[in-house]
N, C-alpha and C. Protein backbone atom coordinates (compact mmCIF):
# COMPACT_ATOMS: atom_id res chain seq x y z
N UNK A 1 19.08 19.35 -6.97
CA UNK A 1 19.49 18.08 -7.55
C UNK A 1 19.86 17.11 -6.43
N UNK A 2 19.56 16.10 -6.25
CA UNK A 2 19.87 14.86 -5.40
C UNK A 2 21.01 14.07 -5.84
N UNK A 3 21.52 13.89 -5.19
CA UNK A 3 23.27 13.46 -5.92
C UNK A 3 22.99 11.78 -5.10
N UNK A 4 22.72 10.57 -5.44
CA UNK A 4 22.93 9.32 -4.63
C UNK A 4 24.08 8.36 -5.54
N UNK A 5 24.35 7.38 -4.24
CA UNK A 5 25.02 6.20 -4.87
C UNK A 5 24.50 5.01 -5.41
N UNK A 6 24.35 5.29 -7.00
CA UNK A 6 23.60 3.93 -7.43
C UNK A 6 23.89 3.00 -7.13
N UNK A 7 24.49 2.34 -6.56
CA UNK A 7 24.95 0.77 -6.13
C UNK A 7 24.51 0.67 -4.93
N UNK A 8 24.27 1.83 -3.87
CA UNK A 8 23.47 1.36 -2.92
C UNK A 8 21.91 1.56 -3.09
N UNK A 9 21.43 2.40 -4.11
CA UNK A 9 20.14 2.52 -4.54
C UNK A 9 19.59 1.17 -5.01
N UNK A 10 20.73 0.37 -5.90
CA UNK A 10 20.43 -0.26 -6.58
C UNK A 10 19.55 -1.68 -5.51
N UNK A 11 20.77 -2.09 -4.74
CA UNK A 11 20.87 -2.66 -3.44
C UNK A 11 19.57 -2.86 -2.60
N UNK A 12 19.46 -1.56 -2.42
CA UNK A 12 18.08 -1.22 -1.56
C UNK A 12 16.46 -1.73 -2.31
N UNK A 13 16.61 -1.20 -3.52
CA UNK A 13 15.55 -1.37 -4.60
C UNK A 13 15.22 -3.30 -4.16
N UNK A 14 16.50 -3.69 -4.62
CA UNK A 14 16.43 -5.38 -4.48
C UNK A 14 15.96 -5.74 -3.61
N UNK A 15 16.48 -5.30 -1.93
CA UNK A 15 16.29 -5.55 -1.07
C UNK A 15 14.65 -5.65 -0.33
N UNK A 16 13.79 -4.33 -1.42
CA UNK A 16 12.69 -4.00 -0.78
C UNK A 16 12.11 -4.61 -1.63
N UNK A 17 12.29 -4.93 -2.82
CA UNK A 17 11.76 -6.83 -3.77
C UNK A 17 11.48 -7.61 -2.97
N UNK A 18 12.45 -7.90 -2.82
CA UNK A 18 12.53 -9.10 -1.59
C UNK A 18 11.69 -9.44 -0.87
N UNK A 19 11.86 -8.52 0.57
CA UNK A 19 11.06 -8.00 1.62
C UNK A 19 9.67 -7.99 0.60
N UNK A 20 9.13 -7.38 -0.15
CA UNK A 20 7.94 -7.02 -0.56
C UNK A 20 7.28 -8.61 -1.12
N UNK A 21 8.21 -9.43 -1.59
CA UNK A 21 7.57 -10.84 -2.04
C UNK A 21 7.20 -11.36 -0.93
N UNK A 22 8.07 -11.83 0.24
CA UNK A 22 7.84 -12.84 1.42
C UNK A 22 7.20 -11.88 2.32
N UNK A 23 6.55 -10.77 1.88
CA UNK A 23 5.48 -10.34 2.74
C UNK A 23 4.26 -10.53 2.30
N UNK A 24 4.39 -10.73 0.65
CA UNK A 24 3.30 -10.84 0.25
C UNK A 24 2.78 -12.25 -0.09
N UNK A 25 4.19 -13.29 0.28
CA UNK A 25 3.60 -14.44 0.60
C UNK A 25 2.72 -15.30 1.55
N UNK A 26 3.32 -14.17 2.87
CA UNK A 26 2.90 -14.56 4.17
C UNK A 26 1.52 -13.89 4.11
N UNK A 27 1.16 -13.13 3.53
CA UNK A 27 -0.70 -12.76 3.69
C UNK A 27 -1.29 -13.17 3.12
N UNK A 28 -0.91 -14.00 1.95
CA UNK A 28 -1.39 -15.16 0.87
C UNK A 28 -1.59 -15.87 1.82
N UNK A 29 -0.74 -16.43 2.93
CA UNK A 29 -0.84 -17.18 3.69
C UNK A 29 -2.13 -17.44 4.80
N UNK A 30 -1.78 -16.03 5.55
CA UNK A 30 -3.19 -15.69 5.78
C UNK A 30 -4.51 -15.69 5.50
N UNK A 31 -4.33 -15.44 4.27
CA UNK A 31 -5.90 -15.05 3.70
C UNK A 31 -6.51 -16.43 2.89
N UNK A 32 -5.69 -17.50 3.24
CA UNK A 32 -5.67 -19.15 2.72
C UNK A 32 -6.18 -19.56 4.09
N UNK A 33 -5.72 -19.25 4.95
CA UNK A 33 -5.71 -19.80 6.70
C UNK A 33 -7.48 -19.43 7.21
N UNK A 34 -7.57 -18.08 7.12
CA UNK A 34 -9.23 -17.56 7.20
C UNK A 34 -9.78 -18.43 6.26
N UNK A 35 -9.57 -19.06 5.39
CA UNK A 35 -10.84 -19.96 4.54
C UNK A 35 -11.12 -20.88 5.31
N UNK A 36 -10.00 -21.34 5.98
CA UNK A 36 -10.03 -22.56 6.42
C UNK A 36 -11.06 -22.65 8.18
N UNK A 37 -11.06 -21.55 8.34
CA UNK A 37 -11.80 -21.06 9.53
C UNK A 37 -13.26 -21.02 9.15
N UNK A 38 -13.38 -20.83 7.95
CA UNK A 38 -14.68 -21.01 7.27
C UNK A 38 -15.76 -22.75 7.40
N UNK A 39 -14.24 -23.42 7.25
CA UNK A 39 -15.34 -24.91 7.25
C UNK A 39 -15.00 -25.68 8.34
N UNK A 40 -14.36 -25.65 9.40
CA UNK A 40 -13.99 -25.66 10.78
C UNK A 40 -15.15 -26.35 11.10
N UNK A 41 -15.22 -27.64 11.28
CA UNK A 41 -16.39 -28.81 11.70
C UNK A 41 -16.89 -28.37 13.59
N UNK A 42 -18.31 -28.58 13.50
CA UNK A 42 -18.14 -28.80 14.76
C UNK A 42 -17.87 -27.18 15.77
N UNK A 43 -18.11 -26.61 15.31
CA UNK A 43 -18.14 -24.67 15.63
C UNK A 43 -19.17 -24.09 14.98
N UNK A 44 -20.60 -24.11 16.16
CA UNK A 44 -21.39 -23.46 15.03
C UNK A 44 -22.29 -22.30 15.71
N UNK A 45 -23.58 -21.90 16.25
CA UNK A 45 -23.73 -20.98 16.31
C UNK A 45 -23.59 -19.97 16.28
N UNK A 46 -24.88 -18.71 16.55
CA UNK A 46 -25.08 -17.64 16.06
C UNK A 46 -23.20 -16.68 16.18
N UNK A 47 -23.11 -16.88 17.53
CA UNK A 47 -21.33 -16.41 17.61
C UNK A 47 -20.49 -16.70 16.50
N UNK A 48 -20.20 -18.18 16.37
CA UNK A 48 -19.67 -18.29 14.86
C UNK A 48 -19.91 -18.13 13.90
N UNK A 49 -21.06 -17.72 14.00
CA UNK A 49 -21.18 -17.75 12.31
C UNK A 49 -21.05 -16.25 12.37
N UNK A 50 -21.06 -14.98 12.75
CA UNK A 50 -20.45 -13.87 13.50
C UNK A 50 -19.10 -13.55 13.00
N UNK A 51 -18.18 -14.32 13.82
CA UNK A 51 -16.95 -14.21 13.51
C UNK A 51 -16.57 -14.95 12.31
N UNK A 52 -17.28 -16.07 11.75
CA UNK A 52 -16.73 -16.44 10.01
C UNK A 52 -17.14 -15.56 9.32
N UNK A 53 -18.19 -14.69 9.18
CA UNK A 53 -18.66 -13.97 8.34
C UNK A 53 -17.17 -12.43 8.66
N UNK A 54 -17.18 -12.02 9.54
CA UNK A 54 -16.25 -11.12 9.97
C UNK A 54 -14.69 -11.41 8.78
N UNK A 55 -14.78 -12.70 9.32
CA UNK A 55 -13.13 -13.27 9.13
C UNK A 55 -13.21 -12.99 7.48
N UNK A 56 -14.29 -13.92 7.18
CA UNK A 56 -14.53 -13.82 5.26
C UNK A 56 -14.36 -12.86 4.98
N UNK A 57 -14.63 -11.76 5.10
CA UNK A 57 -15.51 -10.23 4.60
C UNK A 57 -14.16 -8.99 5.02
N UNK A 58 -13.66 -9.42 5.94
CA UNK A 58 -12.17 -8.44 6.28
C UNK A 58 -10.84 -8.79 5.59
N UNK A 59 -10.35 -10.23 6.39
CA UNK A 59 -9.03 -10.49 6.31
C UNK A 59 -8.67 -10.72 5.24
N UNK A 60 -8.93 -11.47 3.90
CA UNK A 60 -8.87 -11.57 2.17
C UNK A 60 -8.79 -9.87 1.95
N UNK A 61 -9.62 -9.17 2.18
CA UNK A 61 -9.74 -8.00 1.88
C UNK A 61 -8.06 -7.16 1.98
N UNK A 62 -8.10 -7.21 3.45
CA UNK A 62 -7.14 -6.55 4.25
C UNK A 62 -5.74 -7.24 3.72
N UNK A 63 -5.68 -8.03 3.28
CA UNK A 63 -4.41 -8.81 2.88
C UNK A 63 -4.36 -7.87 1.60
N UNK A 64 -4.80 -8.19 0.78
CA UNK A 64 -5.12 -7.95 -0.49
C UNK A 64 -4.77 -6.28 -0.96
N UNK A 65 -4.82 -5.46 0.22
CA UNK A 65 -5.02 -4.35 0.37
C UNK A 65 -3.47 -3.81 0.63
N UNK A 66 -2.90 -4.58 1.81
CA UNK A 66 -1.46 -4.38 1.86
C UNK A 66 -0.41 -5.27 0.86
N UNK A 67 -1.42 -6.56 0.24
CA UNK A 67 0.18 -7.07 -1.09
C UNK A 67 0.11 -5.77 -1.69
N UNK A 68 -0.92 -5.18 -2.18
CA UNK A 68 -1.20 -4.43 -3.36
C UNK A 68 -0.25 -2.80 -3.07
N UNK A 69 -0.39 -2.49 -1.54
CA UNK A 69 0.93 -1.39 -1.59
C UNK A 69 2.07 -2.05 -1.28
N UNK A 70 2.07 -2.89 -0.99
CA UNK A 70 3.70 -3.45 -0.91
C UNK A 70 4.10 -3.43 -2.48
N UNK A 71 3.82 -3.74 -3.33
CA UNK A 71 4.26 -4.08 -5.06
C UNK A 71 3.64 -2.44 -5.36
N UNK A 72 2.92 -1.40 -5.10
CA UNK A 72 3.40 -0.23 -5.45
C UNK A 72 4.08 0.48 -4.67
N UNK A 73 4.83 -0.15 -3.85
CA UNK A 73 6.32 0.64 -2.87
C UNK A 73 7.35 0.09 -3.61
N UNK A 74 7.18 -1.31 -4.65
CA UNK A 74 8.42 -1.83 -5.09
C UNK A 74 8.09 -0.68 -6.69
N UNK A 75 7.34 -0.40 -7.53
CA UNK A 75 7.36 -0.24 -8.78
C UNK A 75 7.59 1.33 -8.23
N UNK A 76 7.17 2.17 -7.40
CA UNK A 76 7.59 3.63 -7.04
C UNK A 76 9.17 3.83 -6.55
N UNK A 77 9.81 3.15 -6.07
CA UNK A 77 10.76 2.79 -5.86
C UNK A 77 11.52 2.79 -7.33
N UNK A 78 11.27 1.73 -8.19
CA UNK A 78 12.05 1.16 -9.80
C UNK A 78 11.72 1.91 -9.80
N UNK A 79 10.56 3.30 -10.18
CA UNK A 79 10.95 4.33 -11.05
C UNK A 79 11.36 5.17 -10.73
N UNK A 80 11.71 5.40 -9.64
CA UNK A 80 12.88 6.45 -8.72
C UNK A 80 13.92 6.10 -9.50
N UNK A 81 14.78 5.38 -9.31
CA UNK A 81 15.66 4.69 -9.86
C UNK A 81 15.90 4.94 -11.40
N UNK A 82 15.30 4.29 -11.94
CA UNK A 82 14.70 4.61 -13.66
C UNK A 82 14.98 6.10 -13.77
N UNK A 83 14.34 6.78 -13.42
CA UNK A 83 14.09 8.25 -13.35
C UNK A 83 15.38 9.18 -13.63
N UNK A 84 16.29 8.66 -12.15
CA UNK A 84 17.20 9.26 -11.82
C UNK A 84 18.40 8.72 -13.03
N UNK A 85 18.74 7.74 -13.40
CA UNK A 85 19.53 7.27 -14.29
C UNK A 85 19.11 7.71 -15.33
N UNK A 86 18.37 7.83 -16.11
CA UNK A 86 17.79 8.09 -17.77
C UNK A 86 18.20 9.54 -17.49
């Protein structure tokens, strides 16, 4: 049996909310920023078009990939929690 202190469980849970939103704002961020690398005037050959295709095809991806375990580290977490109380 695991014996914890809900008030710092509770705490922590919030805390990694938190943390888990403004991380998952900042790769929103990111993956808004690579678009913009997309229509970048005036940058063109075979090299660029290289690395836009790269940028398109990864970084959206790769963002997308870590919001998505960040919000199942927050809901595995709540049902730790959940779990242990019920």
């Amino acid at each position: 049996m695991v014996k914890m202190v809900i008030g710092e469980v509770q705490t922590q849970t919030e805390q990694i909310k938190a943390f888990g939103k403004t991380y998952s704002q900042a790769l929103e961020s990111v993956s808004s920023a690579t678009q913009g690398i997309l229509l970048v005037v005036g940058m063109s050959g075979q090299g660029m078009d290289s690395i836009k295709n790269y940028i398109s095809s990864t970084y959206p991806a790769l963002c997308k990939a870590v919001i998505l375990h960040s919000e199942a580290t927050v809901q595995a977490n709540e049902q730790y929690l959940e779990g242990y109380t019920s």
